[in-house]
N, C-alpha and C. Protein backbone atom coordinates (compact mmCIF):
# COMPACT_ATOMS: atom_id res chain seq x y z
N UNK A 1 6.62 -15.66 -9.39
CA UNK A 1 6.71 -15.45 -7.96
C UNK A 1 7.71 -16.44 -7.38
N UNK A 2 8.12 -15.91 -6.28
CA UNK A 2 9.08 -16.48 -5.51
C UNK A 2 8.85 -17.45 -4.75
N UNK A 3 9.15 -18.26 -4.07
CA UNK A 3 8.79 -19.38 -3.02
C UNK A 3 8.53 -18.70 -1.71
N UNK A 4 9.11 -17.68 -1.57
CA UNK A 4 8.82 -16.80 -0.13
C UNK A 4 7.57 -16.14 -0.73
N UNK A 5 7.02 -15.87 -2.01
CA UNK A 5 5.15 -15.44 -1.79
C UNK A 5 6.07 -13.53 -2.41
N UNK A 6 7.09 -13.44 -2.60
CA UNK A 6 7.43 -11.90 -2.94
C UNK A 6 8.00 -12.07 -4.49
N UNK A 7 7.61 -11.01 -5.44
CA UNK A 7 7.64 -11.56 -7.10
C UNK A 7 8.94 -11.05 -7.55
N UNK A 8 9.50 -11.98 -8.02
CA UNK A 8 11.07 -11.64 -8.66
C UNK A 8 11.61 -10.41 -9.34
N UNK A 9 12.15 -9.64 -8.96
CA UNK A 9 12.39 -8.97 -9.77
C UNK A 9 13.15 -8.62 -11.04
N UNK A 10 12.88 -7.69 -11.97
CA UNK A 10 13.75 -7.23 -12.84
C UNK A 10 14.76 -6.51 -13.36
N UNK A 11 15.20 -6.76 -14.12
CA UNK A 11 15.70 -4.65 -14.82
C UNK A 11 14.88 -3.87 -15.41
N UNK A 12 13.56 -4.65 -15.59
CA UNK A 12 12.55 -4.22 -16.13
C UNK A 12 11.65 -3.53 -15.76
N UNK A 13 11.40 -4.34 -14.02
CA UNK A 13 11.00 -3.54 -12.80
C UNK A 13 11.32 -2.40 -12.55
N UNK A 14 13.16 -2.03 -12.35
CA UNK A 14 13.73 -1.23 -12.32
C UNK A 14 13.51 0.07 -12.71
N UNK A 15 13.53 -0.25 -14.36
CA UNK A 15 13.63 0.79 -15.23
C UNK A 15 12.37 1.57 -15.08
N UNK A 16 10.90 0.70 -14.88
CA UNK A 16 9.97 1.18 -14.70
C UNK A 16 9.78 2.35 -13.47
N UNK A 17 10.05 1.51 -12.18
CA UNK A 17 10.44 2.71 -10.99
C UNK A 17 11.13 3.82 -11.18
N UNK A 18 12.20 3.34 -11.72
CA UNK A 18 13.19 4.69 -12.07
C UNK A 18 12.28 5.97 -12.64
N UNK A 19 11.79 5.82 -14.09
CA UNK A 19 11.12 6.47 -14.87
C UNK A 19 9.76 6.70 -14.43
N UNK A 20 8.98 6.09 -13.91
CA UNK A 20 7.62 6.37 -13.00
C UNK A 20 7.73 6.31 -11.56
N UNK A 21 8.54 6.96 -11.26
CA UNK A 21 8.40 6.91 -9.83
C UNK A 21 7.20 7.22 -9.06
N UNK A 22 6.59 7.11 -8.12
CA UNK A 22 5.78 7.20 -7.21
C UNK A 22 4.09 6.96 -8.04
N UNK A 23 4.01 6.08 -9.18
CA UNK A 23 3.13 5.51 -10.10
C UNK A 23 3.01 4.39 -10.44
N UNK A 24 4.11 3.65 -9.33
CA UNK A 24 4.35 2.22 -9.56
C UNK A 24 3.61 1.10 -8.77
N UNK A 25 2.46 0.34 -9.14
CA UNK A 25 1.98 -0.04 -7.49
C UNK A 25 2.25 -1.66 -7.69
N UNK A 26 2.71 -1.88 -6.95
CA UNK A 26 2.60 -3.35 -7.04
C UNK A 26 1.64 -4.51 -6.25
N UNK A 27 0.98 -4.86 -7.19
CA UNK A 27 -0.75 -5.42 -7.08
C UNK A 27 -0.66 -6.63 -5.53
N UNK A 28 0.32 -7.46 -5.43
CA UNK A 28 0.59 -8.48 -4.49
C UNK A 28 0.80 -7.21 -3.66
N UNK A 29 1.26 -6.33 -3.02
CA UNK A 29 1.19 -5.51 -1.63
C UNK A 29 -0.42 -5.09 -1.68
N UNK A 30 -0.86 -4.37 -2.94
CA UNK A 30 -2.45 -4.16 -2.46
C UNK A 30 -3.34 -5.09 -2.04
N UNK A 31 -3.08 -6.35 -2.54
CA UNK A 31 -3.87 -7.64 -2.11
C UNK A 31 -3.38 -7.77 -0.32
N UNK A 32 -2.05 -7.26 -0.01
CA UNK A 32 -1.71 -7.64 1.30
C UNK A 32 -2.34 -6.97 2.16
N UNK A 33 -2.66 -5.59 1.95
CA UNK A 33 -3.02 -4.75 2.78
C UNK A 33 -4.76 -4.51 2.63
N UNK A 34 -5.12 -5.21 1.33
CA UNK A 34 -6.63 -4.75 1.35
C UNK A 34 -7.04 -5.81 2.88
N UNK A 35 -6.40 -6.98 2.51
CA UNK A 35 -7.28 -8.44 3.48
C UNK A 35 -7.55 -7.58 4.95
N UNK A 36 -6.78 -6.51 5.41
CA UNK A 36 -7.14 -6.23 6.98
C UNK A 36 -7.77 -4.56 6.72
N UNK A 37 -7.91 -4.01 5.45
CA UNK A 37 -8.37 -2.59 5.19
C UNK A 37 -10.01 -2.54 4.38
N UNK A 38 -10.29 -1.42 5.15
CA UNK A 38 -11.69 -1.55 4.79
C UNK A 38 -11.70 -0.04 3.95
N UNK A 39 -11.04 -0.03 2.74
CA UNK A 39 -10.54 1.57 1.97
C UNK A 39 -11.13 0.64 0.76
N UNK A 40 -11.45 1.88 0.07
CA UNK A 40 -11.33 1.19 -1.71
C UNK A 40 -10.21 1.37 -2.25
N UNK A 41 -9.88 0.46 -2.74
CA UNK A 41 -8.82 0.33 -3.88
C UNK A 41 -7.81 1.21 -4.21
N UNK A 42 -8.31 2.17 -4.73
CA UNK A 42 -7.68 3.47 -4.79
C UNK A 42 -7.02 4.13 -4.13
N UNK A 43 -7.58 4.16 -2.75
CA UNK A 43 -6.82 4.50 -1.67
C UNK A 43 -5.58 4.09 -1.55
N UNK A 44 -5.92 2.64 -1.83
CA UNK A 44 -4.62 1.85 -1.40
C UNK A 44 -3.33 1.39 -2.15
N UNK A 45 -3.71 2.34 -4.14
CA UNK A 45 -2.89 2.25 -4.68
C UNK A 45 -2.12 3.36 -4.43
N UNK A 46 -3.35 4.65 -4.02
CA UNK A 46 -2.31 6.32 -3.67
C UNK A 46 -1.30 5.55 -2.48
N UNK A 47 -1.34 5.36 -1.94
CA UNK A 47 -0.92 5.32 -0.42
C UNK A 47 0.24 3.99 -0.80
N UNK A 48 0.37 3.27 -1.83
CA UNK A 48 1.30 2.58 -1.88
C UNK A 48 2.55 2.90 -2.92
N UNK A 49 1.79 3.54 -3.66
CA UNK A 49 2.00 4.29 -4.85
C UNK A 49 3.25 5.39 -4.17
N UNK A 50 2.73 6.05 -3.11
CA UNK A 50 3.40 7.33 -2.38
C UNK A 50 4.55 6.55 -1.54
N UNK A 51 4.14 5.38 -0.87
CA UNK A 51 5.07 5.10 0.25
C UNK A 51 6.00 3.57 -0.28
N UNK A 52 5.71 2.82 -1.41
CA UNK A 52 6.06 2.15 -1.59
C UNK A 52 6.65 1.73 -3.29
N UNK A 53 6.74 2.89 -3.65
CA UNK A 53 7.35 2.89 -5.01
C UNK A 53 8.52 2.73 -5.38
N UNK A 54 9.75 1.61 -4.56
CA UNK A 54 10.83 1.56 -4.49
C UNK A 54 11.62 0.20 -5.01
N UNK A 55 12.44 -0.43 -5.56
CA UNK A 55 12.66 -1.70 -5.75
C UNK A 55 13.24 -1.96 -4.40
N UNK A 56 13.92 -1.15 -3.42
CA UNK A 56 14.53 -1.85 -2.03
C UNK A 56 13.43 -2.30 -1.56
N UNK A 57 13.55 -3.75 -1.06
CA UNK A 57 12.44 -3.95 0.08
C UNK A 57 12.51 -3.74 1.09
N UNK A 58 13.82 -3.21 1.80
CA UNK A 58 13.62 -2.56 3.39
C UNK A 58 13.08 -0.70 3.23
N UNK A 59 12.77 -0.50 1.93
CA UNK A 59 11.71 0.92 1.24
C UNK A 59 10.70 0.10 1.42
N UNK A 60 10.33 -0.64 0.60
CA UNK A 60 9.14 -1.20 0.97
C UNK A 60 8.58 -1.58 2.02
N UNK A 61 9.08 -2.52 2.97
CA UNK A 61 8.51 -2.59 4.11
C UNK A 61 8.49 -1.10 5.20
N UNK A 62 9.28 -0.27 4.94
CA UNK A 62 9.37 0.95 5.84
C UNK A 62 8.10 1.79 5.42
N UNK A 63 7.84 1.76 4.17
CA UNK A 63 6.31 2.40 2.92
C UNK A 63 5.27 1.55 3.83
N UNK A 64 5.11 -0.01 3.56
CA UNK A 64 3.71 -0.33 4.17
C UNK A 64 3.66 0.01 5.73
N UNK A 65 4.39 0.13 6.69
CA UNK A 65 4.55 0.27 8.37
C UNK A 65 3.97 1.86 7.89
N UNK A 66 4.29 2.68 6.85
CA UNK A 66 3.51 4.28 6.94
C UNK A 66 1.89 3.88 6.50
N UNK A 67 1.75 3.37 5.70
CA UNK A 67 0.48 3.23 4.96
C UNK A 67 -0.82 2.56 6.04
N UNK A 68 0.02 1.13 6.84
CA UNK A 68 -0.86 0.54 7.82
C UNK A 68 -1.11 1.31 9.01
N UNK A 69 -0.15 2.42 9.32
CA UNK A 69 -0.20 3.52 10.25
C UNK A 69 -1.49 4.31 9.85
N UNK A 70 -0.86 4.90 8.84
CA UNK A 70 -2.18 5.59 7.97
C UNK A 70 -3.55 5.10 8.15
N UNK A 71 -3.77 4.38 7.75
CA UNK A 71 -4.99 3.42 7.46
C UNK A 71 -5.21 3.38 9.31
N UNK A 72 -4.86 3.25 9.94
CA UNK A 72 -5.43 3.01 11.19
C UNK A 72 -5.88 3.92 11.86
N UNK A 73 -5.13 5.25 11.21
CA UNK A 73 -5.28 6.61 12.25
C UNK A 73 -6.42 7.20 11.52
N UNK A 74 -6.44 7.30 10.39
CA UNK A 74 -7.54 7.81 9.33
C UNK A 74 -8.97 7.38 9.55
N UNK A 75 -8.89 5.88 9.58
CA UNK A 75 -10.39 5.59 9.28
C UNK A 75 -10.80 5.29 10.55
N UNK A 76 -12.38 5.37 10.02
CA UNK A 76 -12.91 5.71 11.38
C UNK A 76 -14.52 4.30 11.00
N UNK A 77 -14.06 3.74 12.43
CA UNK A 77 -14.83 2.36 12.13
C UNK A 77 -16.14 2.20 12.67
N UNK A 78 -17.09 1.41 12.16
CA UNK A 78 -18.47 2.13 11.72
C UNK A 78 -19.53 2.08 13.24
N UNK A 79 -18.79 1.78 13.96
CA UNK A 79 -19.71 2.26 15.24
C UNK A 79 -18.91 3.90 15.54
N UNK A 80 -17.78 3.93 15.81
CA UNK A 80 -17.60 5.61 15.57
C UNK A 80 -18.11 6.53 14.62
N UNK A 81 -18.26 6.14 13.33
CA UNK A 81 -18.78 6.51 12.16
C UNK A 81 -20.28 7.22 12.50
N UNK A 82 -21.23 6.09 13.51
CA UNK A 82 -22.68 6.57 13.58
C UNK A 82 -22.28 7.07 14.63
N UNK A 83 -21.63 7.48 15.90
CA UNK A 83 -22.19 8.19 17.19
C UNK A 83 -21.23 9.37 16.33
N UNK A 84 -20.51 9.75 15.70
CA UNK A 84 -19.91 11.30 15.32
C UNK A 84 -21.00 12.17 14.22
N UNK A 85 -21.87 10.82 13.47
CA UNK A 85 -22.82 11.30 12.48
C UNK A 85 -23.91 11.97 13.20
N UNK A 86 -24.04 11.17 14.53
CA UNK A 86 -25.23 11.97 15.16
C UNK A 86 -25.17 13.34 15.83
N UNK A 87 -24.04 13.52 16.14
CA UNK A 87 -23.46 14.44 17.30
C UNK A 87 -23.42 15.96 16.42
């Protein structure tokens, strides 16, 4: 890892994206986005997996601004959760 907290990359990286595209998740963004998301895991590898499978990081940051969008419009937080359960 880098001194700015973002992990160095490779050709190794690369090659991997190239050839797995949209299967690539990189674990330091899921750790970023779980700390304020209340999703399991999974969620948050599809959703990074889909929007953030890129070595550019201005892809990347444009991927998490969709995903934290996502995540906000989607879930539904647990006092809404019980007055829609009742209704």
């Amino acid at each position: 890892m880098s001194n700015a907290g973002t992990p160095v990359r490779d050709t190794l990286d690369d090659k991997v994206n190239r050839l797995f595209a949209g299967k690539v998740v990189r674990k330091d963004l899921v750790r970023k986005v779980k700390v304020g998301a209340n999703v399991p895991v999974f969620v948050l590898e599809f959703l990074l997996g889909k929007y953030c499978a890129s070595s550019d990081e201005m892809a990347i940051h444009m991927g998490l601004q969709v995903v934290n969008e996502t995540l906000a419009s989607e879930q539904l937080h647990p006092a809404r959760r019980v007055r829609e359960g009742a209704e």
